[in-house]
C-alpha atoms as a PDB file:
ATOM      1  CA  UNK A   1       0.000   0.000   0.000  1.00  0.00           C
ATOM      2  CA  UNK A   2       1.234   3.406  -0.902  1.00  0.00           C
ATOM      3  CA  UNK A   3       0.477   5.991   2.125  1.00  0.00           C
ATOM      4  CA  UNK A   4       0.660   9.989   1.633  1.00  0.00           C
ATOM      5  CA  UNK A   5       0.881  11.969   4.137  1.00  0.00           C
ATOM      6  CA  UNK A   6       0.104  15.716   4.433  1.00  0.00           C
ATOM      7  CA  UNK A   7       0.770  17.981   7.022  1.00  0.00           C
ATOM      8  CA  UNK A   8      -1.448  21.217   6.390  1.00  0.00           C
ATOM      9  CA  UNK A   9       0.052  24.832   6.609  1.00  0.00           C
ATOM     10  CA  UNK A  10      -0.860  27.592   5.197  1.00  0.00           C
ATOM     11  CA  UNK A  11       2.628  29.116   4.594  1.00  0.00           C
ATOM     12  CA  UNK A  12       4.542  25.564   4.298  1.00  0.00           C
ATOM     13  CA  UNK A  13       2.376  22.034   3.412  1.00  0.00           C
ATOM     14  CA  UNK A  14       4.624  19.081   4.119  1.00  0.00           C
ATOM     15  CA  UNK A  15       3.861  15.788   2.193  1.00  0.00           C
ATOM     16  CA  UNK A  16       5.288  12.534   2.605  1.00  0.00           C
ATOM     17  CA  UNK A  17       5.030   9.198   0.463  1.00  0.00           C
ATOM     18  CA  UNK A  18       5.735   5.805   2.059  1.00  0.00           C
ATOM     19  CA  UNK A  19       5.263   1.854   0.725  1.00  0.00           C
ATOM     20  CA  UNK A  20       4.210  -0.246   3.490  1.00  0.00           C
ATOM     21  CA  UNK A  21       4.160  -4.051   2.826  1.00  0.00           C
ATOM     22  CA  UNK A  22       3.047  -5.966   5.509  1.00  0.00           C
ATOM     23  CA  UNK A  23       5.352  -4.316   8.302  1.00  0.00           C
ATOM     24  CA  UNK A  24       8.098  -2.918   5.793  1.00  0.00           C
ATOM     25  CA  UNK A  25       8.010   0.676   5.308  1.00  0.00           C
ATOM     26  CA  UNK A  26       9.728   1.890   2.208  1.00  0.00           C
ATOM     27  CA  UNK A  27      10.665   5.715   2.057  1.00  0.00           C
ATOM     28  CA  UNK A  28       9.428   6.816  -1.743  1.00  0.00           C
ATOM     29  CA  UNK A  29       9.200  10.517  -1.512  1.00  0.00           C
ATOM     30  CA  UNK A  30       9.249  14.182   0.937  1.00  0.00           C
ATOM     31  CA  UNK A  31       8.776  17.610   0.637  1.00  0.00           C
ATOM     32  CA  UNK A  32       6.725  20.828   0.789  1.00  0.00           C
ATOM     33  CA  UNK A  33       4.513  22.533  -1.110  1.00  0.00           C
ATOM     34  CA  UNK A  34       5.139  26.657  -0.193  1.00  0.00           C
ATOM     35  CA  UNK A  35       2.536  29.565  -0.542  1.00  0.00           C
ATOM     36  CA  UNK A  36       5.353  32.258   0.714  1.00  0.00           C
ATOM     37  CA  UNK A  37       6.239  33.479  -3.082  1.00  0.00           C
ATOM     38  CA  UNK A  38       2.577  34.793  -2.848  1.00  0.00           C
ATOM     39  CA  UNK A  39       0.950  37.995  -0.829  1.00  0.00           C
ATOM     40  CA  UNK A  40       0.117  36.956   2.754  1.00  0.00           C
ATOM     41  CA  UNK A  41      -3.478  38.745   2.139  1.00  0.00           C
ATOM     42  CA  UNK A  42      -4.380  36.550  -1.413  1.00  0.00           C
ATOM     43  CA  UNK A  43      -5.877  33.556   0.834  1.00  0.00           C
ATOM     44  CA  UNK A  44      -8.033  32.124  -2.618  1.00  0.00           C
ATOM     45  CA  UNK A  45      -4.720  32.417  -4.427  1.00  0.00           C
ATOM     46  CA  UNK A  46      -2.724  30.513  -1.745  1.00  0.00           C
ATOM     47  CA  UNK A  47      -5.063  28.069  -1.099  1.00  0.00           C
ATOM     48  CA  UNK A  48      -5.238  27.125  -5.053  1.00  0.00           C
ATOM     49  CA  UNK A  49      -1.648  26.723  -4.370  1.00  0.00           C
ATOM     50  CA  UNK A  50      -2.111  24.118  -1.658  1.00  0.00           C
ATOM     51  CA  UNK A  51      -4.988  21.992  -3.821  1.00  0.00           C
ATOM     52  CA  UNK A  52      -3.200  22.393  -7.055  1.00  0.00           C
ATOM     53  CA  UNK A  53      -0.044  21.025  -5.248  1.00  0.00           C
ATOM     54  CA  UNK A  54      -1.430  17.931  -3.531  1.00  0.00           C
ATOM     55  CA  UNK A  55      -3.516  16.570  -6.846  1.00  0.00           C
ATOM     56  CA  UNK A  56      -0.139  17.376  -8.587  1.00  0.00           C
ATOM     57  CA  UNK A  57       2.089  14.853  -5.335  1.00  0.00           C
ATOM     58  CA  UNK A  58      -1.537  12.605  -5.868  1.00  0.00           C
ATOM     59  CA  UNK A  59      -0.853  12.538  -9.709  1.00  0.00           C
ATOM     60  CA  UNK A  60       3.427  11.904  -9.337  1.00  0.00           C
ATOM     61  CA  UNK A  61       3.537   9.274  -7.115  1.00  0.00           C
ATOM     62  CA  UNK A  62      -0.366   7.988  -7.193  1.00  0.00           C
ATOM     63  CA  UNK A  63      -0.946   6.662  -3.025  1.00  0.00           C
ATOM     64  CA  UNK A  64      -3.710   4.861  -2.613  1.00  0.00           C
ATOM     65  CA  UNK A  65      -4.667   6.362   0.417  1.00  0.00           C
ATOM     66  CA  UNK A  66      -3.590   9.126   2.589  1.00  0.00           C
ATOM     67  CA  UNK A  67      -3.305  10.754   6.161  1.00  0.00           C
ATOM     68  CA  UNK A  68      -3.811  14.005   6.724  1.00  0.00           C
ATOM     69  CA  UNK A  69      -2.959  15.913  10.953  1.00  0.00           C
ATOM     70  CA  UNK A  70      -5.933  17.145  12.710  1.00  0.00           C
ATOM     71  CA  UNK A  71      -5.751  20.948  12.821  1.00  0.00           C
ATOM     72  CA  UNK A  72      -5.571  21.588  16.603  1.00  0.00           C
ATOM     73  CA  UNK A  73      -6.850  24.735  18.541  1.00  0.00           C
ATOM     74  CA  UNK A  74      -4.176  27.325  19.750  1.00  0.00           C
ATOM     75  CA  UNK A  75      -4.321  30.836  21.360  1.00  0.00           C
ATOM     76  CA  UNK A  76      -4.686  32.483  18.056  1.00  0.00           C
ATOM     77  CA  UNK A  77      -8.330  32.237  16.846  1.00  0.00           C
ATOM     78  CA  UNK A  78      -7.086  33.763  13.262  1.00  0.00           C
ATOM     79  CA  UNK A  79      -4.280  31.513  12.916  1.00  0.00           C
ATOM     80  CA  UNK A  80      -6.763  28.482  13.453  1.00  0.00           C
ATOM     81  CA  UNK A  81      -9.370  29.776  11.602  1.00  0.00           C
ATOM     82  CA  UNK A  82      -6.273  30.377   8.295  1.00  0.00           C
ATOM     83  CA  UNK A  83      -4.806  26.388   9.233  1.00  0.00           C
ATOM     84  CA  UNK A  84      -8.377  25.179   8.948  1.00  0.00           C
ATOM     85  CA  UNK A  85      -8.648  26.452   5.722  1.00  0.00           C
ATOM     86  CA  UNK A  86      -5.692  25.615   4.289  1.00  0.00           C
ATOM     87  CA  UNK A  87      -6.312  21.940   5.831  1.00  0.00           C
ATOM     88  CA  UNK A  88      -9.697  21.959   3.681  1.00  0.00           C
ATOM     89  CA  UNK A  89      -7.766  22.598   0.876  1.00  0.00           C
ATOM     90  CA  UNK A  90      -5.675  19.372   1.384  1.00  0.00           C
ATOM     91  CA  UNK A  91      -8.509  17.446   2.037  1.00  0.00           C
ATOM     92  CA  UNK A  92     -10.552  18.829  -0.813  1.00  0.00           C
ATOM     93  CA  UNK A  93      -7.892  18.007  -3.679  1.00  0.00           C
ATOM     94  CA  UNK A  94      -7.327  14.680  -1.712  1.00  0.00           C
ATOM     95  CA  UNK A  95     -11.129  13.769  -2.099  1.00  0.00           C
ATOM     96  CA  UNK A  96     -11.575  15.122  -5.179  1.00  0.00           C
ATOM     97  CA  UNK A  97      -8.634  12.653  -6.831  1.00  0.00           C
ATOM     98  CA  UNK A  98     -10.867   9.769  -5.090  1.00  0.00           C
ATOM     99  CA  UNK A  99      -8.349   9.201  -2.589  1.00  0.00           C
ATOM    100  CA  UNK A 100      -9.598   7.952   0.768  1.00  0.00           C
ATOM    101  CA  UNK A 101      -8.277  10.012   3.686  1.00  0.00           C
ATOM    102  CA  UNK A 102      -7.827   9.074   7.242  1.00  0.00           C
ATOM    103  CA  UNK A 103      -6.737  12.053   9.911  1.00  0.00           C
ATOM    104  CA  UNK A 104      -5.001  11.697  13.221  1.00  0.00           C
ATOM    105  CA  UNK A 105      -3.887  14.004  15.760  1.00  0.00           C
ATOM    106  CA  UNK A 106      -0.095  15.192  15.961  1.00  0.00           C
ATOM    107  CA  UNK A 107      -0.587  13.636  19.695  1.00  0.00           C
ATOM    108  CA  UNK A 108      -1.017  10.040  17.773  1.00  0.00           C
ATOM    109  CA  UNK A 109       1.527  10.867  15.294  1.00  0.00           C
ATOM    110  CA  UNK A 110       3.950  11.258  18.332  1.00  0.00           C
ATOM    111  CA  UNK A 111       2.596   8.531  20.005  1.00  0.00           C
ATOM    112  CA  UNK A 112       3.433   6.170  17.205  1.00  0.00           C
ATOM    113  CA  UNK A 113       6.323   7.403  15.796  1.00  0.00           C
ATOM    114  CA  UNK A 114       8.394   8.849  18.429  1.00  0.00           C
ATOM    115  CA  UNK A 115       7.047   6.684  21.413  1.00  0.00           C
ATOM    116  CA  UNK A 116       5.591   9.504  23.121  1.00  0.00           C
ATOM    117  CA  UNK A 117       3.371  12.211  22.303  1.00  0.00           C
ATOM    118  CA  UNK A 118       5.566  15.296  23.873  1.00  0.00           C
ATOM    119  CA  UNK A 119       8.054  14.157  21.548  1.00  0.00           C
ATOM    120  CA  UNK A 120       9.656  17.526  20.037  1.00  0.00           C
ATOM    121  CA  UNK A 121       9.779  18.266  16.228  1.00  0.00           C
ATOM    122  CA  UNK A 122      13.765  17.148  16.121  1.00  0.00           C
ATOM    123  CA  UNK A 123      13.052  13.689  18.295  1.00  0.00           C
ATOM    124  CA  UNK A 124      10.008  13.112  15.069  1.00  0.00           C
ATOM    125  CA  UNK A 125      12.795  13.858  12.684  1.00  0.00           C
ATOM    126  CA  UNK A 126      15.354  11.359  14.381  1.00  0.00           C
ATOM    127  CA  UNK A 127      12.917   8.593  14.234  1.00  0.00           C
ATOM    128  CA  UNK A 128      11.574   8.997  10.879  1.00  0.00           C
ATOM    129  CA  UNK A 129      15.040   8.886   9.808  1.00  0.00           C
ATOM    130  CA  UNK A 130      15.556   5.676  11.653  1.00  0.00           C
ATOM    131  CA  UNK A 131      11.824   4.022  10.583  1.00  0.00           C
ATOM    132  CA  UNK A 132      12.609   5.018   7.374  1.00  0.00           C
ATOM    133  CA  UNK A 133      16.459   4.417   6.884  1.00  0.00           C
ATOM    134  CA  UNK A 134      16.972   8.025   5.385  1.00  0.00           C
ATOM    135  CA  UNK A 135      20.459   9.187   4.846  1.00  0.00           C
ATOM    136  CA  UNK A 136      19.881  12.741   6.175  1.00  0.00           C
ATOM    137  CA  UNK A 137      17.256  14.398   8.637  1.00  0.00           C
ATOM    138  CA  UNK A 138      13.949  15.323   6.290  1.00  0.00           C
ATOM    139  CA  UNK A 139      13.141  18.905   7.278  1.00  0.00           C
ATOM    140  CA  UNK A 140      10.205  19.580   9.835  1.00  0.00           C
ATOM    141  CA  UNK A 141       7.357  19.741   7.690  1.00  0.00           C
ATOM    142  CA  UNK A 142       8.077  16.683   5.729  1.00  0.00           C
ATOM    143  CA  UNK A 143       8.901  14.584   9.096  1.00  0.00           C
ATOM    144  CA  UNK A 144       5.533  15.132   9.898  1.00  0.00           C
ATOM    145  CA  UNK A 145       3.920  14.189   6.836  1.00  0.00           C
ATOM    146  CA  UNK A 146       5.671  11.110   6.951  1.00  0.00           C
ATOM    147  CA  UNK A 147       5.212  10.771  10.304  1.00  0.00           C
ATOM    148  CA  UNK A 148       1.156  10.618   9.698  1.00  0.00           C
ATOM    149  CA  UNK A 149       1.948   8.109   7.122  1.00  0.00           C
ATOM    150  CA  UNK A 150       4.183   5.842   9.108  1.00  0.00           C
ATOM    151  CA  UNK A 151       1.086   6.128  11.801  1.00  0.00           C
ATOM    152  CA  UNK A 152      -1.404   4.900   9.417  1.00  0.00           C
ATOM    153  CA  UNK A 153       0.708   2.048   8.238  1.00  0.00           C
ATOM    154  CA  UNK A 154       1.247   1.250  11.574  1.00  0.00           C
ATOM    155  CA  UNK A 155      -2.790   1.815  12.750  1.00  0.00           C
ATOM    156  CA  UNK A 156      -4.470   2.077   9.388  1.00  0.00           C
ATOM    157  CA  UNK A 157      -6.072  -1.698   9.661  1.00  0.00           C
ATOM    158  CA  UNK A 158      -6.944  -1.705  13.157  1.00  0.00           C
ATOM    159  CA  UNK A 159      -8.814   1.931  12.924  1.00  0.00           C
ATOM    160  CA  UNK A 160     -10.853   0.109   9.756  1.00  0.00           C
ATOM    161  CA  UNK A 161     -11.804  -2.990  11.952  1.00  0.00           C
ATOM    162  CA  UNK A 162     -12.601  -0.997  14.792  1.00  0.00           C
ATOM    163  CA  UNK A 163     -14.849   1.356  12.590  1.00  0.00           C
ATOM    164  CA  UNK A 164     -16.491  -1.688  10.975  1.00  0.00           C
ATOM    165  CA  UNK A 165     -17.133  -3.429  14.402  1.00  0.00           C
ATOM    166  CA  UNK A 166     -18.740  -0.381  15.698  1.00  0.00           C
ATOM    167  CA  UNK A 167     -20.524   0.660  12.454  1.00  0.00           C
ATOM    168  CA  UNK A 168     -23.466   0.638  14.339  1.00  0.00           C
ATOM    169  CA  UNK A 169     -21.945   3.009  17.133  1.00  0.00           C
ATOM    170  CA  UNK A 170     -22.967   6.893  17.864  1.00  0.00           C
ATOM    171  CA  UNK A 171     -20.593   8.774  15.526  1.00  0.00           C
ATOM    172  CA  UNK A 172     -19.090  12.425  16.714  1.00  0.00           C
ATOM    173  CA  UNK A 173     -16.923  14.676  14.465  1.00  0.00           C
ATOM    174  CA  UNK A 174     -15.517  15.464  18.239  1.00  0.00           C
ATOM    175  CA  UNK A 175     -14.417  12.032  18.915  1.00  0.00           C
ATOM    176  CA  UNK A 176     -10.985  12.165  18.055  1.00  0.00           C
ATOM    177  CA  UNK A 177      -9.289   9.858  20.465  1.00  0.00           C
ATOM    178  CA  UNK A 178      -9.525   7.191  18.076  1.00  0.00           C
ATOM    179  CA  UNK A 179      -8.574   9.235  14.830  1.00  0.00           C
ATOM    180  CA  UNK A 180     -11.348   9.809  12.154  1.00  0.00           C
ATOM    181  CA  UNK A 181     -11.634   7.832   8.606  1.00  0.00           C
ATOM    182  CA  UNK A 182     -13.873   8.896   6.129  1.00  0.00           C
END
């Protein structure tokens, strides 16, 4: 199975394609997609950036499924209200190539990559190297976005057998404890 994963920004999208066979993960691709060549106030303009970029990694190196972080609530209202967006945008051009998308939290990213979910951005690098058998640290961004695909290669099938067993369950957009999989 070929896993991308994205980790939204409005400024700086990292993305991050990975082969998992059976327990083998197999490093295929990294890097960002950047808005900062355009005016911070053209939002539409960026955010065609961000969709135009993903269905153009979706098209390249054609994953047949991918992971995309949770956007999480900080201090700044605006700057989660712009990250939201910008995540949309992922998740739009990732829909509309018919790609099935799964989302976790950067807490369960942590959890499964690093061991921990404190773990700081360079400890994420460190072990993505390692998982991964890179040469060279991959810069924040794309850590992360491999990081989310690592995670669902690692908890991909359990989250689908758990959703099928409780198809019949309550569903909450707030539940994320157990990641979301649309």
């Amino acid at each position: 199975m070929r896993i991308l994963g994205i980790d939204p920004g409005l400024q700086t999208t990292g993305f991050g394609v990975v082969d998992a066979t059976g327990h083998t993960l197999t490093y295929v691709a990294s890097g960002t997609i950047t808005t900062t060549h355009l005016d911070r106030g053209n939002l539409p303009a960026r955010l065609k950036v961000l969709f135009d970029g993903i269905a153009q990694v979706k098209e390249r190196y054609q994953p047949d499924v991918a992971a995309v972080e949770i956007v999480f609530v900080n201090v700044n209202p605006q700057a989660t209200l712009l990250l939201g967006q910008a995540r949309g945008a992922c998740v739009t051009a990732l829909v509309s190539c018919d790609l099935a998308v799964a989302e976790y939290t950067a807490l369960q990213m942590k959890q499964a990559v690093a061991g921990h979910g404190k773990a700081a951005k360079a400890q994420v690098q460190e072990m993505v190297k390692r998982l991964l058998r890179l040469p060279g640290l991959p810069g924040q961004d794309a850590a992360d976005a491999l990081g989310l695909a690592i995670t669902h290669a690692h908890a991909g099938a359990s989250m689908d057998r758990i959703a099928q067993a409780t198809a019949t369950a309550r569903k909450t957009s707030g539940m994320y404890k157990g990641g979301r999989t649309y």
